[in-house]
Protein backbone atom coordinates (compact mmCIF):
# COMPACT_ATOMS: atom_id res chain seq x y z
CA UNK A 1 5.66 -23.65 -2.94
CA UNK A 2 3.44 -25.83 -4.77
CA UNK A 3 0.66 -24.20 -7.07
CA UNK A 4 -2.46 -26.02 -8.42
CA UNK A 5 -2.17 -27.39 -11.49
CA UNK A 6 -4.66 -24.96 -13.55
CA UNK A 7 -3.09 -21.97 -11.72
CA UNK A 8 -1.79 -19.24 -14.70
CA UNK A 9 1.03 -18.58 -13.30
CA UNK A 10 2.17 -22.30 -11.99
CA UNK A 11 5.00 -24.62 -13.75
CA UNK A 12 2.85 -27.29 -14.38
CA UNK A 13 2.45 -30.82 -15.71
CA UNK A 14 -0.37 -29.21 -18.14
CA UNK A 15 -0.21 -29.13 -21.97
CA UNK A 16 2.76 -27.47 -23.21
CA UNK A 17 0.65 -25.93 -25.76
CA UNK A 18 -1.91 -24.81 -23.80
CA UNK A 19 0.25 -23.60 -21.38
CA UNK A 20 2.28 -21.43 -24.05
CA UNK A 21 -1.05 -19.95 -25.63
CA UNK A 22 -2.43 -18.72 -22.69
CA UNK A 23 1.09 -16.97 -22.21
CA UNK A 24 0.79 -16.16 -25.56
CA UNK A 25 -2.61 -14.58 -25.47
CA UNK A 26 -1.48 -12.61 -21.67
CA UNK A 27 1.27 -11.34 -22.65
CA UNK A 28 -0.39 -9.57 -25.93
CA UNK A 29 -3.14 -8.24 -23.80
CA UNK A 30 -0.06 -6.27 -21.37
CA UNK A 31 1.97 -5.64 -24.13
CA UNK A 32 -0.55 -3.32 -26.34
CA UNK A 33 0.59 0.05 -26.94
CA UNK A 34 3.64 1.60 -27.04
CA UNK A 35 4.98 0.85 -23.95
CA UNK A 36 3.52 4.24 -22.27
CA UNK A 37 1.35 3.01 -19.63
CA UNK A 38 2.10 1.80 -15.87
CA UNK A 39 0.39 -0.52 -13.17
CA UNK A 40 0.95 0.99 -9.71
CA UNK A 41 0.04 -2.16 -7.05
CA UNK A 42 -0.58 -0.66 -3.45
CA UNK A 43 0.26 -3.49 -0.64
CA UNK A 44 0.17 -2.75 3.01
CA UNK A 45 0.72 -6.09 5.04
CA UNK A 46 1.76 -9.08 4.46
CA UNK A 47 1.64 -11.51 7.17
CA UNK A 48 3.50 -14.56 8.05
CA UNK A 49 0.42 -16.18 7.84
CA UNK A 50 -3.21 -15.01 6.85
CA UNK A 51 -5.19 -13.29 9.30
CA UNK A 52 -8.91 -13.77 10.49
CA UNK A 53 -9.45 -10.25 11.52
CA UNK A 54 -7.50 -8.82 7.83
CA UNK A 55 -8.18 -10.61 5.36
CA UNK A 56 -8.08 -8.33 2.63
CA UNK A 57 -4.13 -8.54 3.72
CA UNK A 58 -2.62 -10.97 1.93
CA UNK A 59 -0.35 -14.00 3.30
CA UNK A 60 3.54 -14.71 2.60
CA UNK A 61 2.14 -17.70 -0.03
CA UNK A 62 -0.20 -15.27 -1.73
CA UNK A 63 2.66 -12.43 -1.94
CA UNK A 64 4.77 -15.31 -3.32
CA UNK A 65 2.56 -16.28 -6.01
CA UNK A 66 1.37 -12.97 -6.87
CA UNK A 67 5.47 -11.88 -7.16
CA UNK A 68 5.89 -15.16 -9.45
CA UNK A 69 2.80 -13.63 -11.34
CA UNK A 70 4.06 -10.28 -12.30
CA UNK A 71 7.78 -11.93 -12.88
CA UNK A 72 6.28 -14.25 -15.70
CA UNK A 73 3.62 -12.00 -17.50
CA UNK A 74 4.83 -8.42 -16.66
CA UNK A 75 7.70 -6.57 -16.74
CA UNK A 76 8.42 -5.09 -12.78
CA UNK A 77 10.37 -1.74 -12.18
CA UNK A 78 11.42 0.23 -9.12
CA UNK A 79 8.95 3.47 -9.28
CA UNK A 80 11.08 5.84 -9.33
CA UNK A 81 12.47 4.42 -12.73
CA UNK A 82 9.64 3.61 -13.82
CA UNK A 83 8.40 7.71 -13.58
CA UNK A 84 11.23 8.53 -15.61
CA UNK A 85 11.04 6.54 -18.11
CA UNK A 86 7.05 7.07 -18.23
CA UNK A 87 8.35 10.94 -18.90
CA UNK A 88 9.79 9.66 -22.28
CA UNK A 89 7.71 7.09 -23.00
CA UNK A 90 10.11 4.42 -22.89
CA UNK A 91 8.59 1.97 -20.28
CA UNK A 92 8.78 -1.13 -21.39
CA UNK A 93 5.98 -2.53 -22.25
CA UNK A 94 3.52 -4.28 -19.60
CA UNK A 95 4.96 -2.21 -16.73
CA UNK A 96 4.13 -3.06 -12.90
CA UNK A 97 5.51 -1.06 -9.83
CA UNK A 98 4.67 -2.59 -6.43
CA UNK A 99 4.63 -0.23 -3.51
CA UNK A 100 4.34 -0.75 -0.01
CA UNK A 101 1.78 2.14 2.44
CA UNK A 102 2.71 2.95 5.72
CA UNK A 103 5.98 0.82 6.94
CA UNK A 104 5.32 -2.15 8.71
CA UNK A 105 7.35 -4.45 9.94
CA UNK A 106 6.54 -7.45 8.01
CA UNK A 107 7.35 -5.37 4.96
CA UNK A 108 11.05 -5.78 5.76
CA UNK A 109 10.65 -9.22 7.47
CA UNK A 110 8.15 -11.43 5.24
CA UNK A 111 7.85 -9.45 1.72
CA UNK A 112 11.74 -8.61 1.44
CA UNK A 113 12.55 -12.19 1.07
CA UNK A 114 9.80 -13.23 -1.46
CA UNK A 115 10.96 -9.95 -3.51
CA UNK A 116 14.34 -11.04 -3.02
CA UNK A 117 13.88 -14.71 -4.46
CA UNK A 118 12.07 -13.35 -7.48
CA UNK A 119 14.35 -10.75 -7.95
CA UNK A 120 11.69 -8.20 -7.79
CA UNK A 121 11.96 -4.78 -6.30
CA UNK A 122 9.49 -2.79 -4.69
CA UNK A 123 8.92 1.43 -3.07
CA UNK A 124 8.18 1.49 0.92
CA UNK A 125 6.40 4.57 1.85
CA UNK A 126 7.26 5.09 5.38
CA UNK A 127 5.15 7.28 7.77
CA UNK A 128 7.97 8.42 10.24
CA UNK A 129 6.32 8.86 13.82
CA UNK A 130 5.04 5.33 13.81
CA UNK A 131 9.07 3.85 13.49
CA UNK A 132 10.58 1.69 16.41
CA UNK A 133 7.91 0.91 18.30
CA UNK A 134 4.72 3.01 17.63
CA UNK A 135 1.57 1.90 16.16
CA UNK A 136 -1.09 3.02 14.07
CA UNK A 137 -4.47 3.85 15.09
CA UNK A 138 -5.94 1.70 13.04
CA UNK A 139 -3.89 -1.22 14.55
CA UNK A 140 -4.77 0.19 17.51
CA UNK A 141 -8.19 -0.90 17.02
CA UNK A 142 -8.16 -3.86 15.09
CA UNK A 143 -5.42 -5.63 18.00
CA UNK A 144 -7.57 -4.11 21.51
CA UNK A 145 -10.74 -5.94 19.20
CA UNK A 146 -8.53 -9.17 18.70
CA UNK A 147 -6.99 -9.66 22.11
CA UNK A 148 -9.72 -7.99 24.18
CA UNK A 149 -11.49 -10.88 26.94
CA UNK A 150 -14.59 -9.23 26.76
CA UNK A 151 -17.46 -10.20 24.78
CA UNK A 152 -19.39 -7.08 25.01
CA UNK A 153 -17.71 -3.67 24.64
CA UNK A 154 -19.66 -0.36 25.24
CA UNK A 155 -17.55 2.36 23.61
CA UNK A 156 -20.57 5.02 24.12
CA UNK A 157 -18.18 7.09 25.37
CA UNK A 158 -16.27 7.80 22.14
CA UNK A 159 -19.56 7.92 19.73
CA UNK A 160 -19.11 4.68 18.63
CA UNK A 161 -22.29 2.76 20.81
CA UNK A 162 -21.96 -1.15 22.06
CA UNK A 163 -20.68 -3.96 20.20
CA UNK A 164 -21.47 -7.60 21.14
CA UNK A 165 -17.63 -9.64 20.16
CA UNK A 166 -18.92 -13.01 20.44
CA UNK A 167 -16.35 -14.04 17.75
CA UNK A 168 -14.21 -13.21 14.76
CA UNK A 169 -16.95 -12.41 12.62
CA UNK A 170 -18.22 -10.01 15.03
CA UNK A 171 -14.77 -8.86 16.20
CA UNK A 172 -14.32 -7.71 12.28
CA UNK A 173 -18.02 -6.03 11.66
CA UNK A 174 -16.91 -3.82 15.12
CA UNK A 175 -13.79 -2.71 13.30
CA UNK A 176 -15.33 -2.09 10.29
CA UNK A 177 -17.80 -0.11 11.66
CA UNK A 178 -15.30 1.60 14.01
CA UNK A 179 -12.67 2.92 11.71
CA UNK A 180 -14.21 4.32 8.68
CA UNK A 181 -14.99 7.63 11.19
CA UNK A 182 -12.43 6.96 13.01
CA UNK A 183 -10.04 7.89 10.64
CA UNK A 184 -11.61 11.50 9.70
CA UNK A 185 -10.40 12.67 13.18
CA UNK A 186 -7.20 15.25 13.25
CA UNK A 187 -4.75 12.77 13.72
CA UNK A 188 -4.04 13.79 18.04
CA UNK A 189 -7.94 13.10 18.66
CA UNK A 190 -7.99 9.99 16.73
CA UNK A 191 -4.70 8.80 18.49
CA UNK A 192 -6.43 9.91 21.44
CA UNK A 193 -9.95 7.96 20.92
CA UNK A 194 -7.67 4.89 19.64
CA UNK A 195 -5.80 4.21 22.88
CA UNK A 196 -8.95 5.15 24.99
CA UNK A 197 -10.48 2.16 22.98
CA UNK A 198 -7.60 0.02 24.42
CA UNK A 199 -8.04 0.91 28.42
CA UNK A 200 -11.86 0.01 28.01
CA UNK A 201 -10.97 -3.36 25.56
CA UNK A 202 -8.54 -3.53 28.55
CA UNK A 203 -5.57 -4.31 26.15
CA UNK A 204 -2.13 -3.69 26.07
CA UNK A 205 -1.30 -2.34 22.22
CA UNK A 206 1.66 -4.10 20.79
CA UNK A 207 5.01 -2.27 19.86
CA UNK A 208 6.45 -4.63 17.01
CA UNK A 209 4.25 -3.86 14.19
CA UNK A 210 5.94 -1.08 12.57
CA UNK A 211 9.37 -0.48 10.83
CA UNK A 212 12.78 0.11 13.31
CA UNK A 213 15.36 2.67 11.34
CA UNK A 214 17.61 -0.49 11.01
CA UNK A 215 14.79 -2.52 9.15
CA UNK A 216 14.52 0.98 6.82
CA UNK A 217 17.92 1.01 6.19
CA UNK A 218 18.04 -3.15 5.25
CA UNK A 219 15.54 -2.11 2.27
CA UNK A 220 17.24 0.71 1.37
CA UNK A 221 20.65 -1.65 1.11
CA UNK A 222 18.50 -4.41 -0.40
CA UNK A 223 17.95 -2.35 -3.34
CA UNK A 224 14.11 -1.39 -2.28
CA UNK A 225 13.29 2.33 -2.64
CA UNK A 226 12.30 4.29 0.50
CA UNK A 227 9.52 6.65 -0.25
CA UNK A 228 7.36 9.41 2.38
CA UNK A 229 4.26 8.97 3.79
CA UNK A 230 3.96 11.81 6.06
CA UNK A 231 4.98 12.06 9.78
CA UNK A 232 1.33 10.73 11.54
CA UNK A 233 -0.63 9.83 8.74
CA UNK A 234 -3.26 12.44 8.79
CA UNK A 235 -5.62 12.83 6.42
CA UNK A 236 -3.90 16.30 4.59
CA UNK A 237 -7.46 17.82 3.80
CA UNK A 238 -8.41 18.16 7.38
CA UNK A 239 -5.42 19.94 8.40
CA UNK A 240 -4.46 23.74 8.03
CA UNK A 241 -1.83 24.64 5.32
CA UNK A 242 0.95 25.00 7.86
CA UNK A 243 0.82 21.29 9.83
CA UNK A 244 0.04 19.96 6.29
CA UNK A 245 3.18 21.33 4.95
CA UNK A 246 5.58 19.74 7.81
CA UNK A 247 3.66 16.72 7.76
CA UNK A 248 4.93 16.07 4.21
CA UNK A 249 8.60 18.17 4.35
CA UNK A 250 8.83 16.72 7.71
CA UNK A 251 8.47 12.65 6.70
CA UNK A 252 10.96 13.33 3.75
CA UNK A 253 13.57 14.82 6.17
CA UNK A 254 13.57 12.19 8.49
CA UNK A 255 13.95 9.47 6.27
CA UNK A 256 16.84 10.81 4.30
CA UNK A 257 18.90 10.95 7.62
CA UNK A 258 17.60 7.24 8.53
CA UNK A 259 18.77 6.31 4.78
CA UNK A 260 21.72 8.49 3.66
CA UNK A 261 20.19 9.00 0.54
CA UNK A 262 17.52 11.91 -1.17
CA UNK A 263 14.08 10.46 -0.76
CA UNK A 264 12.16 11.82 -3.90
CA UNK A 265 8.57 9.64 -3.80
CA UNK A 266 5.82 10.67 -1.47
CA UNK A 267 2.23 8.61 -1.34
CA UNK A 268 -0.85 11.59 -0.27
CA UNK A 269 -2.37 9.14 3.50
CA UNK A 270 -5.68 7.17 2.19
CA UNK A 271 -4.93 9.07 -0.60
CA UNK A 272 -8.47 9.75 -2.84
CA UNK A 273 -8.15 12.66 -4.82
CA UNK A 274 -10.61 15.96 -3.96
CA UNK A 275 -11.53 13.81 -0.90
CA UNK A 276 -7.98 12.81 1.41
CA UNK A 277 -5.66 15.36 -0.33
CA UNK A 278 -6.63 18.69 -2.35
CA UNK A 279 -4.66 20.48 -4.57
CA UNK A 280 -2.43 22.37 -2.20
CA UNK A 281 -0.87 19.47 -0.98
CA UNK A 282 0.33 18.46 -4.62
CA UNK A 283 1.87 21.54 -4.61
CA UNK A 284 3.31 21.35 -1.22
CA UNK A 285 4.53 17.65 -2.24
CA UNK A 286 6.36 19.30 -5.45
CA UNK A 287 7.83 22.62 -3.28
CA UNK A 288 9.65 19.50 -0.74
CA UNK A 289 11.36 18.14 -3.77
CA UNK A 290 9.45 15.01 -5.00
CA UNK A 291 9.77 14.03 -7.76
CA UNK A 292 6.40 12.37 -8.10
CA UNK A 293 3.56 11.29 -6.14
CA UNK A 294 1.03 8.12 -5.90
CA UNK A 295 -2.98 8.47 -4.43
CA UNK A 296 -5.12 5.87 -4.81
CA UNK A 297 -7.31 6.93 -7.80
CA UNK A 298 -7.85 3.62 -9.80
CA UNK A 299 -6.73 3.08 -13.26
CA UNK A 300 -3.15 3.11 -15.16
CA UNK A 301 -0.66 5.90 -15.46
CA UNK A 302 0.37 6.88 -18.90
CA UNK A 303 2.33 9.47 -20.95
CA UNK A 304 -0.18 12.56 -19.83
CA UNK A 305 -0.77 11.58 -16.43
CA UNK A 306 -0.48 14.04 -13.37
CA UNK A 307 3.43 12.35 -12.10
CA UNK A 308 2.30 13.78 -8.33
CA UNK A 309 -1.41 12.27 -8.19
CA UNK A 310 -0.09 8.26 -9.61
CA UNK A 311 -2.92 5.89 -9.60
CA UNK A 312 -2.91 2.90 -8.01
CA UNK A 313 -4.98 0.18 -6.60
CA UNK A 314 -4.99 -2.71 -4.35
CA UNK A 315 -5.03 -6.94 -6.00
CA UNK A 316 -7.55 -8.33 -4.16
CA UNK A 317 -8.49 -11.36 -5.49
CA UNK A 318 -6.93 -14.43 -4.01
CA UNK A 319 -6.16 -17.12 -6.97
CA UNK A 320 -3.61 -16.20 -9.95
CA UNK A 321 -6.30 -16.43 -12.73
CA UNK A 322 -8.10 -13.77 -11.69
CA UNK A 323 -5.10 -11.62 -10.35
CA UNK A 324 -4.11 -11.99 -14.10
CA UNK A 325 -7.28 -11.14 -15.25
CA UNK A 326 -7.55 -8.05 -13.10
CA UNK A 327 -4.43 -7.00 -14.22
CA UNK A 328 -5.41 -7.22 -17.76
CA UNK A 329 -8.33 -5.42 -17.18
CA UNK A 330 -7.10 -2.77 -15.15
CA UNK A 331 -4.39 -2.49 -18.16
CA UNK A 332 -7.15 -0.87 -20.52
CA UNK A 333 -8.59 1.92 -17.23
CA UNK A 334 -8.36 4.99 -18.07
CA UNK A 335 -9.66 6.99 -14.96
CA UNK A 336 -6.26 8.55 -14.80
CA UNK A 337 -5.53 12.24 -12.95
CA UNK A 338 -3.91 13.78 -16.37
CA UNK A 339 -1.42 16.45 -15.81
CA UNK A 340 -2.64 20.65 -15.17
CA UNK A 341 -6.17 18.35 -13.49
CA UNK A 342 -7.99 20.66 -11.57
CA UNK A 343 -8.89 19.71 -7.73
């Protein structure tokens, strides 16, 4: 796969020189410090091709260049390692972990093999109800949008008024308006609302978006760490102690059988801090026998940060430079959850 010729992280025909000062100058940027901070990247798809109704998802060449990007300016460890070695501030320095939300299929059959040419490794967290067949509600909405005939969908019924689909544009706005409440339902009503979305889109939800055990198991023997992401993906805060608690023990349990091995990373469900997941739940996360956590609080980890509230964010942008860039700047955050932080 062929990158432009001004790309950062192509092998190009440019000026050797140029070329080696721009590593030069990268590299120093990452490599400030004493190797005690750590990049978290949060990825959720990535599709065989990109796709008009996600495109904040990235694609299997944009994965691919992204992968060679952290290969040649940053040094890439498995989370769990990199944790540990955060502990005694011996992370090398211009650390990256990649980690994977929610376990979809693609994960196993797209990203696997671009990790796997780079030599790059990578932590799935795996919500365990949606495995072999199920499907997100999210997905839910975003496929009955795509594939539904009609160009005009009144979803009064669920609180959620009439949406005109004329096209992809307007297929997108609907989902964008639909899902941000949505996904503050208890997880059974929002299951519930989801599929009721699909009898009046009048579409079939698919069955072959998510993870089988056997695709689990071919990351775990790839060298990939398995990590928990609850059993249905609530969101923790809205939920009493008790279904909280199994939600998180439960997801752990069922992946060790699937893998044969401890699972010791857990990732809180959307994840913000005072907002998705509250203080309890770290605690609950630490009494199942993680050994560390990620949210999605922005910013770097480093030597005093909270190991069970990790931050991490998502690389948006869509050309190396300013992947790079992002990186770079994201290197020198410091809205980090530090440890004995107070919900």
């Amino acid at each position: 796969m062929k990158l432009a010729a001004d790309d950062a992280c192509a092998a190009t025909a440019a000026s050797p020189v140029r070329v080696h000062w721009t590593r030069h100058l990268t590299r120093a940027l990452v490599s400030r410090g004493r190797g005690t901070h750590l990049t978290i990247l949060i990825y959720h798809r990535v599709h065989a091709a990109a796709d008009p109704m996600s495109p904040e998802e990235v694609d299997a060449r944009t994965f691919d260049w992204q992968v060679r990007c952290l290969c040649e300016y940053f040094h890439i460890l498995p989370l769990d390692e990199a944790v540990e070695k955060l502990g005694r501030r011996a992370l090398p320095q211009g650390a990256v972990s990649i980690t994977f939300d929610d376990g979809y299929r693609d994960n196993c059959e797209v990203a696997l093999p671009v990790l796997r040419r780079h030599g790059a490794s990578a932590t799935f967290f795996v919500a365990t109800d949606f495995l072999g067949g199920g499907i997100m509600f999210n997905d839910v909405v975003i496929e009955s949008l795509r594939r539904t005939a009609s160009s005009r969908l009144d979803l009064s019924e669920l609180g959620y008024g009439t949406y005109d689909l004329a096209d992809t544009a307007a297929r997108r706005a609907a989902v964008r308006s639909i899902l941000p409440a949505l996904k503050r339902e208890p997880w059974r009503e929002r299951a519930r609302k989801a599929f009721r979305l699909a009898q009046i889109a009048a579409v079939q939800p698919p069955a072959d978006l998510m993870l089988t055990p056997e695709q689990v198991r071919a990351l775990h023997r790839s060298g990939m760490t398995i990590g928990a992401h609850t059993v249905h993906h609530p969101i923790l805060a809205s939920m009493d102690d008790s279904e909280a608690s199994v939600e998180i023990d439960s997801s752990k349990r069922a992946l060790e059988a699937i893998t044969g091995e401890e699972v010791t990373l857990f990732a809180y469900p959307n994840g913000r801090p005072d907002v998705d997941y509250l203080a309890r739940h770290v605690a609950m996360a630490k009494a199942s026998g993680f050994s560390a956590a990620a949210s999605t609080a922005p910013g770097i980890a480093s030597e005093t940060t909270d190991i069970y509230q990790l931050p991490r964010f998502m690389p948006w942008d869509r050309s190396p430079r300013a992947f790079v860039a992002r990186l770079v700047r994201n290197s020198f955050n410091k809205n980090v959850l530090h440890a004995g932080h107070a919900l």
